[in-house]
C-alpha atoms as a PDB file:
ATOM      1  CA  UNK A   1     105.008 124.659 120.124  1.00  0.00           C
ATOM      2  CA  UNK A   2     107.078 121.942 117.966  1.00  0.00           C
ATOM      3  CA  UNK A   3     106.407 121.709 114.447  1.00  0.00           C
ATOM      4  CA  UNK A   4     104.522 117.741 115.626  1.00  0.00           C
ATOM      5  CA  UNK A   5     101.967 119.430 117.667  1.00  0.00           C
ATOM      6  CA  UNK A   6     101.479 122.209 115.347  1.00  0.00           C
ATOM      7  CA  UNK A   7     100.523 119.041 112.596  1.00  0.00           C
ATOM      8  CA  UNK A   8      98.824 117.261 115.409  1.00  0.00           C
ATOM      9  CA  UNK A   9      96.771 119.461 116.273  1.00  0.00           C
ATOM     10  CA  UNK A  10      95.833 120.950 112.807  1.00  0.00           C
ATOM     11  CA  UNK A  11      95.192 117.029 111.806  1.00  0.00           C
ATOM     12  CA  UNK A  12      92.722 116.717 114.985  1.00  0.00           C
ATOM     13  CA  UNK A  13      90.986 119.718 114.176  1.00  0.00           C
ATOM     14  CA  UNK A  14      90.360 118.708 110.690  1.00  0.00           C
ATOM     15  CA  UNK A  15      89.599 115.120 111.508  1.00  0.00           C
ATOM     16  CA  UNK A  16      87.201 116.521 114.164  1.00  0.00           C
ATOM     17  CA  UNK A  17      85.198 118.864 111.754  1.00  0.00           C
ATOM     18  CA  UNK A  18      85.470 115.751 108.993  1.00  0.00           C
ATOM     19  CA  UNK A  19      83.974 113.689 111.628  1.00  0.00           C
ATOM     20  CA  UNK A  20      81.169 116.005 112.696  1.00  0.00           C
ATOM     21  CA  UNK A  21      79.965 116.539 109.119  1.00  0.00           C
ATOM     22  CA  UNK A  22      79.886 112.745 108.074  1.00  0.00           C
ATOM     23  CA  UNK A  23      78.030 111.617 111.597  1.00  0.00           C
ATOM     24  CA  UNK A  24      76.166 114.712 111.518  1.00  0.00           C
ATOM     25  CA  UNK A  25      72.380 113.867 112.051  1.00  0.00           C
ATOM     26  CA  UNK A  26      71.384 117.831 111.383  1.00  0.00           C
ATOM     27  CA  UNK A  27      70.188 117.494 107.778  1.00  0.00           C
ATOM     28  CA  UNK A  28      72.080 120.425 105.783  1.00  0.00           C
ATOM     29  CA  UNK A  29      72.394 121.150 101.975  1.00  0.00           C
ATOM     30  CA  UNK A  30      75.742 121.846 102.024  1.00  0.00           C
ATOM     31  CA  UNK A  31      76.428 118.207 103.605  1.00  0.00           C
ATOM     32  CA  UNK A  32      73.823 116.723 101.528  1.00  0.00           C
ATOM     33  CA  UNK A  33      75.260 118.238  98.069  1.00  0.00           C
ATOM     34  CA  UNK A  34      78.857 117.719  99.064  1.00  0.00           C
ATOM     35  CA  UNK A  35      79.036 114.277 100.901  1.00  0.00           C
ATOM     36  CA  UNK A  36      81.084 112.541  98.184  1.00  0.00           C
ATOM     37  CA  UNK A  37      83.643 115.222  98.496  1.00  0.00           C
ATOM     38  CA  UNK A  38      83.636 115.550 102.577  1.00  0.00           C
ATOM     39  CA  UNK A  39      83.718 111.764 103.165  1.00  0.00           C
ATOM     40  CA  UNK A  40      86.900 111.375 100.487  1.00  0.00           C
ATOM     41  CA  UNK A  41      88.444 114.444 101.680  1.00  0.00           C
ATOM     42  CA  UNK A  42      91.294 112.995 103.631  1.00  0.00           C
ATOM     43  CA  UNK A  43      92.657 110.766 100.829  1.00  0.00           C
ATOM     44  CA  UNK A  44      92.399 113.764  98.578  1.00  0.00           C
ATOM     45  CA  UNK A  45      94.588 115.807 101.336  1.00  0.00           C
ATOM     46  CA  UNK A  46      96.719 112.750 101.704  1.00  0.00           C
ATOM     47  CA  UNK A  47      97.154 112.915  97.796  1.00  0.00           C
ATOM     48  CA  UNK A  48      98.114 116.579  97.735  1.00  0.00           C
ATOM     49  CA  UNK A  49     100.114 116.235 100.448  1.00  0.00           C
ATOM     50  CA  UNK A  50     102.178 113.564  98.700  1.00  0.00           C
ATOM     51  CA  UNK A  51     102.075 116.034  95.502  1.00  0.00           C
ATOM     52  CA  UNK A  52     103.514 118.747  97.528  1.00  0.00           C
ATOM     53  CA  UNK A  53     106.174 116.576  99.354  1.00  0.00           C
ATOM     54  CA  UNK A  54     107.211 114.865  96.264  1.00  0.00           C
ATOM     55  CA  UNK A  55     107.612 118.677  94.387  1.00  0.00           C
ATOM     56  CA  UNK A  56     109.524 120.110  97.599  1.00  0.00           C
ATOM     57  CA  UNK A  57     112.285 117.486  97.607  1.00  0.00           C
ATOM     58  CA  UNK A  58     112.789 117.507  93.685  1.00  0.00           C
ATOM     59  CA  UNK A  59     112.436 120.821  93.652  1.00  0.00           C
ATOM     60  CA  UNK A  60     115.422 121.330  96.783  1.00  0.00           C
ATOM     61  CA  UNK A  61     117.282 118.545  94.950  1.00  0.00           C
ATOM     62  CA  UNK A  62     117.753 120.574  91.994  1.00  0.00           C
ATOM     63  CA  UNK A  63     118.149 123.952  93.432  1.00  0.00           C
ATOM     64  CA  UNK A  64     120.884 122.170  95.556  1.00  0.00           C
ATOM     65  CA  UNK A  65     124.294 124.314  96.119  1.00  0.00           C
ATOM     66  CA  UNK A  66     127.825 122.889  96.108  1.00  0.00           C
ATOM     67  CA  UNK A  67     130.135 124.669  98.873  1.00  0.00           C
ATOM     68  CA  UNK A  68     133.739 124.427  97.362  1.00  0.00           C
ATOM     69  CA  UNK A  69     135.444 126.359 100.054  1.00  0.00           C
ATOM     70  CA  UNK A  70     133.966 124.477 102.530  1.00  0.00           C
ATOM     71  CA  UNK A  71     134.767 121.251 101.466  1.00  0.00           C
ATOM     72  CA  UNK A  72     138.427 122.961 100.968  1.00  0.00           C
ATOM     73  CA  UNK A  73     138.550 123.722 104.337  1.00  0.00           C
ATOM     74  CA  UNK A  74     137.176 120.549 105.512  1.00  0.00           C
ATOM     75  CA  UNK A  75     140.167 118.584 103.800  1.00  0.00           C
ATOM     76  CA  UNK A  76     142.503 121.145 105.183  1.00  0.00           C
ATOM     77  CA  UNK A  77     141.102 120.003 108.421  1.00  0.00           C
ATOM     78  CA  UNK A  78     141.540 116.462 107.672  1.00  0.00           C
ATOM     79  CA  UNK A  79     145.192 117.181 106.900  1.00  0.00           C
ATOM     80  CA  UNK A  80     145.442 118.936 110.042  1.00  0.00           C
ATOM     81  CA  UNK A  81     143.743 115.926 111.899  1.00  0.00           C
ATOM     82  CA  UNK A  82     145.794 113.342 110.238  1.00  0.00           C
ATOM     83  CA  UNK A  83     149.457 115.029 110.825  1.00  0.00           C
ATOM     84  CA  UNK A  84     148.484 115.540 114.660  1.00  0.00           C
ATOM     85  CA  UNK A  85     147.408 111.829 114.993  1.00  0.00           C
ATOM     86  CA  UNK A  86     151.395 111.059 113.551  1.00  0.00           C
ATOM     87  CA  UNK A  87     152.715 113.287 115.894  1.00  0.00           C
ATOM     88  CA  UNK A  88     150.786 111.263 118.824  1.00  0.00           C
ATOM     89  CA  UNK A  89     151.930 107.909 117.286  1.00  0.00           C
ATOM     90  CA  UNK A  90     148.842 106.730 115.166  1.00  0.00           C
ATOM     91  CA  UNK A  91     149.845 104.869 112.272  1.00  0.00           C
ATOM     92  CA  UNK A  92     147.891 104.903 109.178  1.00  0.00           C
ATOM     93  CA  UNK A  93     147.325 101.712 106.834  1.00  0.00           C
ATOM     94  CA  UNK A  94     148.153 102.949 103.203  1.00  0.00           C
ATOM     95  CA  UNK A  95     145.609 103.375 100.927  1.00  0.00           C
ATOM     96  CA  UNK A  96     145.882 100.519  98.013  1.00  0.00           C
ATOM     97  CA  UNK A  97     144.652 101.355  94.467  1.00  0.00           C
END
């Protein structure tokens, strides 16, 4: 199962439960004491979701890793690439500064 269905199907169970209760004609305290809270509850989930995004990407932002031997290696591979595409008669424009 991909990672969409899994949210997919997670978001149809919830909106199928959050459906239930605000439709429901069965008269129960719980729904009765709590409706403000079940009929907003997907803009607060929407809101925390946005928190939790929001912290994730800031957080992997920060806590992001710089890979000096690889971007060695991937100019020695540049190198490599430019000197075989002289050998096969590419010619390069010179840089200007």
């Amino acid at each position: 199962m991909t990672k969409l269905q899994e949210w997919l199907s997670a978001l149809g169970i919830f909106f199928a439960i959050w459906f239930y209760l605000i439709t429901s004609k069965t008269q129960s305290s719980f729904i009765t004491e709590n409706y403000s809270l079940i009929l907003y509850s997907p803009l607060i989930c929407l809101v925390l979701f946005g928190l939790y995004a929001a912290t994730v990407v800031i957080y992997r932002t920060l806590t992001f890793n710089d890979c000096p031997e690889a971007a060695e290696e991937l100019q020695r591979e540049i190198i490599e690439a430019r000197e075989e595409l002289t050998r096969l008669g590419f010619k390069f424009k010179e840089k200007s500064n």
